[in-house]
Protein backbone atom coordinates (compact mmCIF):
# COMPACT_ATOMS: atom_id res chain seq x y z
CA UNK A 1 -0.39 6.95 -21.42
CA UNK A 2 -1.35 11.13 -20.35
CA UNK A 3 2.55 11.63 -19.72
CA UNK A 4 4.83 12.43 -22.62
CA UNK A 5 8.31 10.64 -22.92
CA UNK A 6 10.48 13.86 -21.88
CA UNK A 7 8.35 13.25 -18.23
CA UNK A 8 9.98 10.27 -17.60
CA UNK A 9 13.09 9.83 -15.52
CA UNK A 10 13.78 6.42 -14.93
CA UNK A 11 13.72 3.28 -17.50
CA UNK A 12 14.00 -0.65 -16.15
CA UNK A 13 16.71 -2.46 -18.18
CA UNK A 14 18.57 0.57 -19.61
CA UNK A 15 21.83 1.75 -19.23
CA UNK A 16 22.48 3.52 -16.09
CA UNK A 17 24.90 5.81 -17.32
CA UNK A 18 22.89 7.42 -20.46
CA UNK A 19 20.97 10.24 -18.96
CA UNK A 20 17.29 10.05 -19.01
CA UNK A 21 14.94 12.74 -20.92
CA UNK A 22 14.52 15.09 -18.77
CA UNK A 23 10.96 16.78 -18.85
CA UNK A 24 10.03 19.83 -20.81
CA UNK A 25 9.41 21.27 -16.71
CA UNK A 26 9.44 21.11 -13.64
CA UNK A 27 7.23 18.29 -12.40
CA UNK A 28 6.69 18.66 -8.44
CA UNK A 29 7.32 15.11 -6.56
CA UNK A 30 3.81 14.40 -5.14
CA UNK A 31 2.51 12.12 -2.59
CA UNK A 32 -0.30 10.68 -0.88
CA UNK A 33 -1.25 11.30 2.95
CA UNK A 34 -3.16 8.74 4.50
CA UNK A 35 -4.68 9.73 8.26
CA UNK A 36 -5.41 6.19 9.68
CA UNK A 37 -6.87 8.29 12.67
CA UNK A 38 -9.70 9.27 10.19
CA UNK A 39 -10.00 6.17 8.36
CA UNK A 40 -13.36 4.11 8.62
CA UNK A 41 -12.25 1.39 6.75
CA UNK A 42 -15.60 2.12 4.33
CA UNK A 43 -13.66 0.67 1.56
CA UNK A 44 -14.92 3.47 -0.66
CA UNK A 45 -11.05 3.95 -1.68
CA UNK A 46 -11.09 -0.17 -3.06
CA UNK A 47 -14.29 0.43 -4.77
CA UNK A 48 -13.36 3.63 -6.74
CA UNK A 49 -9.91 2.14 -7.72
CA UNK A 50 -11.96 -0.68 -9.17
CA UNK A 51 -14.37 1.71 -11.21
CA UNK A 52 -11.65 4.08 -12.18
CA UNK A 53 -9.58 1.49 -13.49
CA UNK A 54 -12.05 -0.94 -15.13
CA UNK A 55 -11.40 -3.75 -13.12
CA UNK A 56 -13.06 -6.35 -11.40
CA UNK A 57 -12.07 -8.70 -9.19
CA UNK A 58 -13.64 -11.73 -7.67
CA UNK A 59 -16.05 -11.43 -4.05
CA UNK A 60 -14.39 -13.61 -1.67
CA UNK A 61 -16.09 -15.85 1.04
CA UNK A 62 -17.21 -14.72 4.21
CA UNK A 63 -14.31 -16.07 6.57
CA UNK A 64 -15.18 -13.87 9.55
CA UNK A 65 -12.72 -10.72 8.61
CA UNK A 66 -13.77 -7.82 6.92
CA UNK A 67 -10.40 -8.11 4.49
CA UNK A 68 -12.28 -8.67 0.62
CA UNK A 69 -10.51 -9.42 -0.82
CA UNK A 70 -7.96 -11.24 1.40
CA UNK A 71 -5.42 -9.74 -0.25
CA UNK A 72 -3.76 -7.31 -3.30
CA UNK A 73 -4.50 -9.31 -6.70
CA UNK A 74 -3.52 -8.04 -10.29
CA UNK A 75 -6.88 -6.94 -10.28
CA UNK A 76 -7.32 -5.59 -7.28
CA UNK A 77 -4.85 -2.59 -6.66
CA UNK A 78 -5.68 -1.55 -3.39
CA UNK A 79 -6.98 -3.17 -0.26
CA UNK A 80 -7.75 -2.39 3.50
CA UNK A 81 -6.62 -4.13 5.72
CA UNK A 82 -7.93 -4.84 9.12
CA UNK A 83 -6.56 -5.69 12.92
CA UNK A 84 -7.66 -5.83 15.68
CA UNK A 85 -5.28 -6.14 18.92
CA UNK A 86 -5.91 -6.10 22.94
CA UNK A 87 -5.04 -2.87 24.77
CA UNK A 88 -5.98 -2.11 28.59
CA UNK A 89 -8.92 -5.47 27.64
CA UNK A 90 -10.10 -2.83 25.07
CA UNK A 91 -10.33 -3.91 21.16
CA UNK A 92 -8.73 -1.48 19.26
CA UNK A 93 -9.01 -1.04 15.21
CA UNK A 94 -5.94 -0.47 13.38
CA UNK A 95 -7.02 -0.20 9.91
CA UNK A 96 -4.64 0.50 6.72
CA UNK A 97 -4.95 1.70 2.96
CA UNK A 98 -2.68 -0.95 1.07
CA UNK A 99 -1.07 -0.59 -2.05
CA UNK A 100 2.16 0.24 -3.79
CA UNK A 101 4.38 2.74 -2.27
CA UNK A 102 6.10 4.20 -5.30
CA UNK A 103 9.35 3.74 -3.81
CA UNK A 104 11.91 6.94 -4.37
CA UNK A 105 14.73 4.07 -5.60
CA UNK A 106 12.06 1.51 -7.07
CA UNK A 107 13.03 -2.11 -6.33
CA UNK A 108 10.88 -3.33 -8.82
CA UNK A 109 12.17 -0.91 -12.01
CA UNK A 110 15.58 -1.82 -10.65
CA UNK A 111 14.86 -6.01 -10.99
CA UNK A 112 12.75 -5.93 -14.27
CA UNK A 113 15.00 -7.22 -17.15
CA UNK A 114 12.51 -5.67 -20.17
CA UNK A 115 12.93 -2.29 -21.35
CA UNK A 116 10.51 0.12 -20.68
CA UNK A 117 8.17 -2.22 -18.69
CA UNK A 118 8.55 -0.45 -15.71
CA UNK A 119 9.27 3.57 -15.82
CA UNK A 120 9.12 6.31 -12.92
CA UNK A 121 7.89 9.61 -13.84
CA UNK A 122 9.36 13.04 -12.79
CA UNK A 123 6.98 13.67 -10.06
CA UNK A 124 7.87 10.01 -8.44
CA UNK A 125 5.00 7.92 -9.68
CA UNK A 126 6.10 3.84 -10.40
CA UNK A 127 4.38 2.70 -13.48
CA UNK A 128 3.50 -0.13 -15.00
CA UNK A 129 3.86 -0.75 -18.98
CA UNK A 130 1.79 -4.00 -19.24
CA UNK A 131 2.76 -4.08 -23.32
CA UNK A 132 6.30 -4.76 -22.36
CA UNK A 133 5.91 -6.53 -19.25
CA UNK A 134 7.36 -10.24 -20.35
CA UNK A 135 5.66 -11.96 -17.22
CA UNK A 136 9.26 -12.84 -15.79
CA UNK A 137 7.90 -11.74 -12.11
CA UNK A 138 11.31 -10.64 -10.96
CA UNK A 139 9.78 -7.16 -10.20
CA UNK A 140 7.20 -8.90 -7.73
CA UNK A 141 10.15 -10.74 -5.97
CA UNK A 142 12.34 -6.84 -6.07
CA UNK A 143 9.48 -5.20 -4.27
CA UNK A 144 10.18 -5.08 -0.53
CA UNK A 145 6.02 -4.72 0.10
CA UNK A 146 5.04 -7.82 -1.98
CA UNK A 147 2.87 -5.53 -4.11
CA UNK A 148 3.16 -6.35 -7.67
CA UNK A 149 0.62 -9.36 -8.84
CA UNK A 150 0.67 -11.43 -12.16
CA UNK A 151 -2.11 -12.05 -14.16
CA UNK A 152 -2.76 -15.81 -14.87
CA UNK A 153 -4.93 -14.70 -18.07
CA UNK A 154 -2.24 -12.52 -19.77
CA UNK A 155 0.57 -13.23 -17.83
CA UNK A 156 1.56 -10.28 -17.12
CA UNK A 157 2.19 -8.04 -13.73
CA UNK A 158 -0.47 -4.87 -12.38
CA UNK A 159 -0.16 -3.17 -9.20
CA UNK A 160 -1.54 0.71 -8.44
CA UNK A 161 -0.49 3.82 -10.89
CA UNK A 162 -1.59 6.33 -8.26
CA UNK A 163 -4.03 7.36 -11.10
CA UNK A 164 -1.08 8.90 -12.96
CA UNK A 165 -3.63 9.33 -15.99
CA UNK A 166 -5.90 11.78 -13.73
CA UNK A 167 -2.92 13.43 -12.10
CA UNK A 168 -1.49 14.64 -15.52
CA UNK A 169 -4.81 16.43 -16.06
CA UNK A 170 -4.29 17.77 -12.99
CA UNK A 171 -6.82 16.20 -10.86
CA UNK A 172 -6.26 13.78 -7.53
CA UNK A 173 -6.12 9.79 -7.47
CA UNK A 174 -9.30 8.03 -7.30
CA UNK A 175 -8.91 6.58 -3.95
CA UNK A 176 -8.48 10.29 -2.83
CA UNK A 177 -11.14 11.59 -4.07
CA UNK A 178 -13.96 9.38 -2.89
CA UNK A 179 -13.01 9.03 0.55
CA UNK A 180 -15.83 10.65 2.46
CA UNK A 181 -13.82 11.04 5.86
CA UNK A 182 -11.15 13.22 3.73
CA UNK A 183 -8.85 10.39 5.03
CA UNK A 184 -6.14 10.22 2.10
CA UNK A 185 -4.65 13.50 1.22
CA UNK A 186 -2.86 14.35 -2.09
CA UNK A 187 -0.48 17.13 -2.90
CA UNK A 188 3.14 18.17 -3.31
CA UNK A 189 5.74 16.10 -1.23
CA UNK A 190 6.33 19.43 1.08
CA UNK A 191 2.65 20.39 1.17
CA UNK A 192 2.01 16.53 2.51
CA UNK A 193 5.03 16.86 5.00
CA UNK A 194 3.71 20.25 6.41
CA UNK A 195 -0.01 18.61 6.63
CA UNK A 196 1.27 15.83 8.39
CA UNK A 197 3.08 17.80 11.02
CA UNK A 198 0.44 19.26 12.08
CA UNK A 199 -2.37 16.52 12.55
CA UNK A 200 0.46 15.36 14.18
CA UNK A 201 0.44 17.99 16.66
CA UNK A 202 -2.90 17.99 17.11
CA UNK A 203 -3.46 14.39 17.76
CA UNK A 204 -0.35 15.22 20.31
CA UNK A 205 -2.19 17.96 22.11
CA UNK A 206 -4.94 15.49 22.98
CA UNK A 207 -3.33 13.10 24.72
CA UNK A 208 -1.80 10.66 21.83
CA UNK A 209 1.36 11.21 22.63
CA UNK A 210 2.47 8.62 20.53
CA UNK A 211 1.05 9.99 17.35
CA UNK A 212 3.88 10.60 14.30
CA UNK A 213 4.54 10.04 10.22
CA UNK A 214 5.15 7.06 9.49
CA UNK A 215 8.05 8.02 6.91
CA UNK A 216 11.07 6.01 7.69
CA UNK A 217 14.05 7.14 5.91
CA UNK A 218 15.47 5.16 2.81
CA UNK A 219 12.34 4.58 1.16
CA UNK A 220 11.29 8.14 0.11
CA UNK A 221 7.89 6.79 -1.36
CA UNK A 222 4.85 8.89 -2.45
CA UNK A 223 2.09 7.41 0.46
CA UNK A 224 2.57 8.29 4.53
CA UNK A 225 1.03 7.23 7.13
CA UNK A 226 -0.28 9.60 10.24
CA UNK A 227 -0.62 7.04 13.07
CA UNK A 228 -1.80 7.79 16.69
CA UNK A 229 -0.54 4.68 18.20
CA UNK A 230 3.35 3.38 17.86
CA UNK A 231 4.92 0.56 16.11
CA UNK A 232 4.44 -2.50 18.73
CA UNK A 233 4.24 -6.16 18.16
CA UNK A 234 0.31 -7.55 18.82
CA UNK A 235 -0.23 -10.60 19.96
CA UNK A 236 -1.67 -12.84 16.79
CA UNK A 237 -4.67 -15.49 17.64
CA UNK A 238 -5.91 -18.06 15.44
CA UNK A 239 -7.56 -17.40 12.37
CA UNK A 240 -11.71 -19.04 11.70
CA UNK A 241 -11.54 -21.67 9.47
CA UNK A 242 -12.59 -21.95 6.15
CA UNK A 243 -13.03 -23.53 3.01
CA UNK A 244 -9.48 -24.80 1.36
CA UNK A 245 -7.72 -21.40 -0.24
CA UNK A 246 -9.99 -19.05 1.50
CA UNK A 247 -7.01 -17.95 3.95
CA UNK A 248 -4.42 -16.73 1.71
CA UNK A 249 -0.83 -16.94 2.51
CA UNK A 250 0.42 -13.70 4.14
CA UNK A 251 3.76 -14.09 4.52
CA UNK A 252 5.46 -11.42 2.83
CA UNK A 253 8.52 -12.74 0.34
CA UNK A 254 11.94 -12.65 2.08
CA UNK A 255 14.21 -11.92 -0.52
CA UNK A 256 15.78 -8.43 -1.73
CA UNK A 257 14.75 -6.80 1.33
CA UNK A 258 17.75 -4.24 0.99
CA UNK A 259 15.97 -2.35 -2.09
CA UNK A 260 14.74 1.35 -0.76
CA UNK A 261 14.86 0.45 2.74
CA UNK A 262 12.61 -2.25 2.36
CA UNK A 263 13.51 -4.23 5.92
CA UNK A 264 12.89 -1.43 8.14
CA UNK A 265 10.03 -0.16 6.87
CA UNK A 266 8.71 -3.85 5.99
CA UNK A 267 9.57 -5.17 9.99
CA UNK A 268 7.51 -1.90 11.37
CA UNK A 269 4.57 -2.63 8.93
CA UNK A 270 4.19 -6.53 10.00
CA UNK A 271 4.35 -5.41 13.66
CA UNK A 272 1.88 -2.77 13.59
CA UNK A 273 -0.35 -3.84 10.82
CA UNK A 274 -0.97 -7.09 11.62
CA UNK A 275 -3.15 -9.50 9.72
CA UNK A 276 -6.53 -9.42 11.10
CA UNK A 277 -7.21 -12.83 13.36
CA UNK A 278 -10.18 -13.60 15.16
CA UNK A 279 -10.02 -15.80 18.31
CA UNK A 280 -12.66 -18.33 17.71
CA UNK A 281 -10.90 -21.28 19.62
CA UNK A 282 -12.49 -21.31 22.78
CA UNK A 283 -16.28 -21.66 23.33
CA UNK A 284 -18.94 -18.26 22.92
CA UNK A 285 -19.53 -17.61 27.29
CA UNK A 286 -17.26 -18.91 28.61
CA UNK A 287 -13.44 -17.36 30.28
CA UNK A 288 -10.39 -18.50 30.31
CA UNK A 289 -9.06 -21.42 32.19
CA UNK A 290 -12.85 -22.56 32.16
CA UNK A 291 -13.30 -26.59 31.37
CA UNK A 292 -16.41 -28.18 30.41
């Protein structure tokens, strides 16, 4: 790995009390910006975290959703996702960047019984050290956003660095640099904050006046989200069928929800971002109410 040893603050499964090397200097927290107002959900972020990373996952089958894959996988770090709710009998897109959120108080560093497997870096990044990673899994059930995946082939757990190889040479994540919208934003924590605020603003000033950050406090993680529309629960429909294991199972793992927040945030997330269903149960032409 880029970073040196005295860049690392954090250890999993080391005494709590034994101060941690501290780095050689300062290393500014950074974070990630993501405008869903701007995204286009081109998927050019999944694709260049594949490339940059080496890995390739497997192409899904065509279920009627644009989500491919269906969900995060140990080799596939970062996914859109894609819903689609009802408002004033308009369709409206709510598309979002998924991946790990590099938690301020990591849930899954916290949970991981093998030294060194998981370690957080000075400037916030969560990383994983796959050479000590036992395959246990307790990290995946720690992490509040059900991020972390095992590998069946070397049994052991991957999820997103935030391209902390690039960032120690002083250049942005992958994802970030691709976009072509200029979507996803990378920076110092303030310099994100201060951004934020004022696409905020300016979404306000023309007429979205529910547009914020979505930063909720306890979590303290490296991404945020710049929404125009508000937390609200959708209304789900039915999902197309398809062949057996083509739908994966989306429900998010209910235990250790108290790590970094993890309820809140995870409650607002399910009700705004909700899985993408398609309402295929009644007949192409005809209304509702309508019998044959």
């Amino acid at each position: 790995m880029a970073y040196q040893s005295q860049d690392i603050i954090r250890r999993s499964a080391t005494n709590g009390f034994t101060p941690a090397p501290q780095a050689r200097d300062h290393q500014q927290e950074v974070a990630k910006l993501i405008d869903v107002t701007t995204c286009i959900g081109c998927k050019a972020c999944q694709v260049a975290c594949s490339e940059w990373n080496d890995i390739r996952d497997e192409v899904g089958h065509n279920v009627g959703v644009y989500d491919n894959p269906a969900d995060l996988t140990a080799k596939s770090w970062t996914v859109m996702r894609f819903s689609e709710v009802e408002q004033n009998d308009k369709l409206e897109w709510l598309i979002r960047k998924d991946g790990c959120m590099h938690c301020a108080d990591p849930g899954c560093l916290k949970a991981c019984p093998s030294e060194g497997a998981i370690i957080q870096y000075a400037n916030g990044i969560v990383d994983f050290q796959s050479e000590q990673c036992i395959g246990c899994g307790y990290c995946i059930a720690g992490c509040p956003f059900d991020v972390p995946r095992l590998n069946p082939e070397d049994n052991r757990v991957y999820k997103c660095t935030l391209c902390v190889d690039r960032v120690t040479v002083g250049q942005e994540p992958a994802c970030v640099k691709t976009c072509p919208t200029g979507a996803i934003h990378f920076g110092s924590k303030e310099d994100m904050k201060t951004l934020a605020g004022e696409r905020v603003a300016e979404l306000k000033t023309r007429g979205y006046d529910n547009a914020g950050l979505y930063d909720p406090a306890g979590v303290g993680g490296t991404p945020r989200h710049v929404r125009a529309a508000p937390c609200r629960q959708a209304e789900s429909v039915p999902r197309p069928a398809g062949k057996p294991g083509d739908q994966p199972d989306r429900q998010v793992l209910e235990r250790h929800l108290e790590t970094a927040g993890g309820r809140r945030l995870r409650r607002d997330l399910r009700s705004q971002y909700l899985p993408l269903r398609r309402r295929r149960s009644e007949p192409r032409g005809r209304g509702r109410g309508q019998s044959a």
